[in-house]
C-alpha atoms as a PDB file:
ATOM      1  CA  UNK A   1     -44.467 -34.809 -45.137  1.00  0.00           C
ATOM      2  CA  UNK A   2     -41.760 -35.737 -47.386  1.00  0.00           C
ATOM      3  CA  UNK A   3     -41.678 -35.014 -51.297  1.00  0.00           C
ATOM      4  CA  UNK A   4     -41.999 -38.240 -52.958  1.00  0.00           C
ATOM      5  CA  UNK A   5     -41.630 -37.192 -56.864  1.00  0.00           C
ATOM      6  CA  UNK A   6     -38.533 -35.143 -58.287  1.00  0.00           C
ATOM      7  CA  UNK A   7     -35.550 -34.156 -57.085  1.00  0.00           C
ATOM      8  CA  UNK A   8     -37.149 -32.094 -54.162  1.00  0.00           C
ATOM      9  CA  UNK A   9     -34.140 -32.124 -51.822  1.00  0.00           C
ATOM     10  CA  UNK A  10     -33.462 -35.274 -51.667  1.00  0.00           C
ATOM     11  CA  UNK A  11     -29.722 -37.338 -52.703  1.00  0.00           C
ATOM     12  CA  UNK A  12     -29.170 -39.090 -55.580  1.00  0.00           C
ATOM     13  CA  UNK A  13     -27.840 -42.557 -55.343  1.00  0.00           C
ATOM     14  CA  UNK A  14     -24.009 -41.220 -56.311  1.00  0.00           C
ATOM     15  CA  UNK A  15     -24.330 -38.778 -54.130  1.00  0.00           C
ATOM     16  CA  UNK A  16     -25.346 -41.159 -51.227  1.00  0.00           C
ATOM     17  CA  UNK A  17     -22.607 -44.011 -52.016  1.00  0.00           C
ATOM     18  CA  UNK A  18     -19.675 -40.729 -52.412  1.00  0.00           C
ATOM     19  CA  UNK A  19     -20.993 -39.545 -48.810  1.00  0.00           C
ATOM     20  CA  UNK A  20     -20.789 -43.297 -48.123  1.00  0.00           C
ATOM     21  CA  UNK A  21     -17.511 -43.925 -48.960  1.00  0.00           C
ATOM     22  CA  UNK A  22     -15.989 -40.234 -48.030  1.00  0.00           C
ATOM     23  CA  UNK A  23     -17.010 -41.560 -44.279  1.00  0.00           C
ATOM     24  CA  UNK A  24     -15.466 -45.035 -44.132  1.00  0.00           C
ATOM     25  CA  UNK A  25     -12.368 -43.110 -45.835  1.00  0.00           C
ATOM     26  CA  UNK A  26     -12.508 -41.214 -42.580  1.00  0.00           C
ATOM     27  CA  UNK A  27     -12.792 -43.508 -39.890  1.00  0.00           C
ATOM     28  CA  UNK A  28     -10.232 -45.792 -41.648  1.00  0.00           C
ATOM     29  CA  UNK A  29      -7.867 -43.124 -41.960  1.00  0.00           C
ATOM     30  CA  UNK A  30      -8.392 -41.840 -38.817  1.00  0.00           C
ATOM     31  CA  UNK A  31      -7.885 -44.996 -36.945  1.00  0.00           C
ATOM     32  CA  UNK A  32      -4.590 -45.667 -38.475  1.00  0.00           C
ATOM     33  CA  UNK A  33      -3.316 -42.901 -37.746  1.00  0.00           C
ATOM     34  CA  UNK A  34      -4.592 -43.501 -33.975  1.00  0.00           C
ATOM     35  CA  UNK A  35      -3.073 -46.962 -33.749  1.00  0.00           C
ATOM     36  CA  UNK A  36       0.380 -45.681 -35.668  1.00  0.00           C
ATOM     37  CA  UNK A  37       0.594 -42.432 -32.508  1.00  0.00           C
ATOM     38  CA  UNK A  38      -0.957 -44.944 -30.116  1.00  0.00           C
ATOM     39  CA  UNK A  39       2.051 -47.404 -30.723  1.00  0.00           C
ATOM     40  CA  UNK A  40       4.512 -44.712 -30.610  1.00  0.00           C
ATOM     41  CA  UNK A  41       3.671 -43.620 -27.951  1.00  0.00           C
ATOM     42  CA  UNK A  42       2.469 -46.679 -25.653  1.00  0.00           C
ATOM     43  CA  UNK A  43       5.012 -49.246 -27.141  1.00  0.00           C
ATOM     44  CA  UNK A  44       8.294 -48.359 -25.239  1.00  0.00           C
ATOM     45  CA  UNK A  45       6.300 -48.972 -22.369  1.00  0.00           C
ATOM     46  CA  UNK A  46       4.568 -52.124 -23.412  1.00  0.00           C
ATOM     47  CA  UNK A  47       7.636 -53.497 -25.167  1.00  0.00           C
ATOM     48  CA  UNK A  48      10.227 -52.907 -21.797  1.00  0.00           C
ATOM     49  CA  UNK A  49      10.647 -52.837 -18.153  1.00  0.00           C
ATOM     50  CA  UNK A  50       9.491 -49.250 -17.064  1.00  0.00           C
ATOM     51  CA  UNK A  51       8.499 -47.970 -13.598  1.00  0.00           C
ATOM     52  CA  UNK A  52       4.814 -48.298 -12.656  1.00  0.00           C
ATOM     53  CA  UNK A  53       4.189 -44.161 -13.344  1.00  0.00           C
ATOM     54  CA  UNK A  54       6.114 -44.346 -16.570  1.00  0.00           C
ATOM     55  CA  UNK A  55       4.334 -47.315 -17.855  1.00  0.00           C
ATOM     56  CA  UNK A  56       1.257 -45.788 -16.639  1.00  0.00           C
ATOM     57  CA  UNK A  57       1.409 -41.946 -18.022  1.00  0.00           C
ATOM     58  CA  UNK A  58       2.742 -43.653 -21.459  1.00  0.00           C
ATOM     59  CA  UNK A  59      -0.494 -45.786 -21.824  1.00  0.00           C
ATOM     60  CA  UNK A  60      -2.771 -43.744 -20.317  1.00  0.00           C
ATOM     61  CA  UNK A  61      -1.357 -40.437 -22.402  1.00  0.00           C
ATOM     62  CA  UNK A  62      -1.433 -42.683 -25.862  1.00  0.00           C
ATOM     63  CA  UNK A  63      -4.918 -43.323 -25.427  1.00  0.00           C
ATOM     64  CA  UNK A  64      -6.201 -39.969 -24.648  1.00  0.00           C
ATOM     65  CA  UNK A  65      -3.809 -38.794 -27.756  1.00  0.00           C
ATOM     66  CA  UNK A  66      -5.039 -41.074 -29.727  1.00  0.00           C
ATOM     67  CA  UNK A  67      -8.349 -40.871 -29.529  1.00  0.00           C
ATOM     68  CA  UNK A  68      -7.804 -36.968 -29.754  1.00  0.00           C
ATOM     69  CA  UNK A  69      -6.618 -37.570 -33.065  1.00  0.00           C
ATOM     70  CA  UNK A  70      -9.245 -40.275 -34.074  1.00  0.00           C
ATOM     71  CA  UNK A  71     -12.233 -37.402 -34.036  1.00  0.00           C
ATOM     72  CA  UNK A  72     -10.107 -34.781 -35.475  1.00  0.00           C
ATOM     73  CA  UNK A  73      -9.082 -36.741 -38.237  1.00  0.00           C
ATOM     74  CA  UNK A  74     -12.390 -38.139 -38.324  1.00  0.00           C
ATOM     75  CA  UNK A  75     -14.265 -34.532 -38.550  1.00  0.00           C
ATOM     76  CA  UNK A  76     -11.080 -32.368 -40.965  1.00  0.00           C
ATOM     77  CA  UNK A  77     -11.633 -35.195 -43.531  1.00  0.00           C
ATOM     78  CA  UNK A  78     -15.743 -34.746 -43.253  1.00  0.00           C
ATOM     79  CA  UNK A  79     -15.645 -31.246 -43.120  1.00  0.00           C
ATOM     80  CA  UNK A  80     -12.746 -31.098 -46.133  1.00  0.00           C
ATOM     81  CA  UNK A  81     -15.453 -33.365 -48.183  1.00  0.00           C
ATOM     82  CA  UNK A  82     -18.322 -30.996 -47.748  1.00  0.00           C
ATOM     83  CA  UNK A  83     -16.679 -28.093 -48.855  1.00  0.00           C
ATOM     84  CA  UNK A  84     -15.438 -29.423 -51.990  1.00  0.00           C
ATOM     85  CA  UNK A  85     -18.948 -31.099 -52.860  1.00  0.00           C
ATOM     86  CA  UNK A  86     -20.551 -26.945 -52.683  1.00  0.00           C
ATOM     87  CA  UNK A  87     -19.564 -24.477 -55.611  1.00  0.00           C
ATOM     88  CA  UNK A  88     -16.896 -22.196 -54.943  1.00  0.00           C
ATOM     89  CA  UNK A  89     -19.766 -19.225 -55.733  1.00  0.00           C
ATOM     90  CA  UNK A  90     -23.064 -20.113 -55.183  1.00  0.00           C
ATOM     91  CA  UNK A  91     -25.837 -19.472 -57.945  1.00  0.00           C
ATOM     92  CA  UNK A  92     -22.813 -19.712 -60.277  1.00  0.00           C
ATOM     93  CA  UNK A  93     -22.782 -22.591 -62.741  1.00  0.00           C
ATOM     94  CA  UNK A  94     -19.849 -22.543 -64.615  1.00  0.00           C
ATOM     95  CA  UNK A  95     -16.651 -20.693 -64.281  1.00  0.00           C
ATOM     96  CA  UNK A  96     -16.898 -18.175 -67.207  1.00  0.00           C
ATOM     97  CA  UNK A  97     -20.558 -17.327 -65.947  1.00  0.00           C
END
């Protein structure tokens, strides 16, 4: 049963809107930086007159690269976030402790 009174584990409302915010800052970021490779990548071949296995391996490998990118962006800028929201030494509350 949960704890209804206190602080008991659970987030505080700044806490909940930072985590809130720290994960659309990650999926934004992330899927620019997909579309920007995707482009790179896929837009010679969607721009001019390749051959078929050209065209194709372009596409194809922009998508797969992109989307690579999209999680791993995604998860360095998640895991980045929780390791700056824990004290550098735990049970320590100031520097000079």
């Amino acid at each position: 049963m949960r704890e209804h009174g206190g602080s008991g584990g659970r987030r505080g409302q700044a806490e909940r809107d930072a985590i809130t915010v720290e994960i659309g800052y990650a999926l934004c970021s992330a899927a620019f930086a997909a579309a920007v490779v995707f482009g790179a990548m896929a837009g010679p071949a969607l721009l001019f007159a390749l051959p078929g296995a050209v065209e194709t391996v372009l596409v194809h490998g922009g998508g797969v690269l992109a989307g690579v990118l999209f999680a791993v962006r995604t998860v360095s800028v998640l895991v980045r976030f929780r390791r700056a929201a824990q004290p550098s030494q735990p049970g320590r509350t100031s520097p000079d402790s």
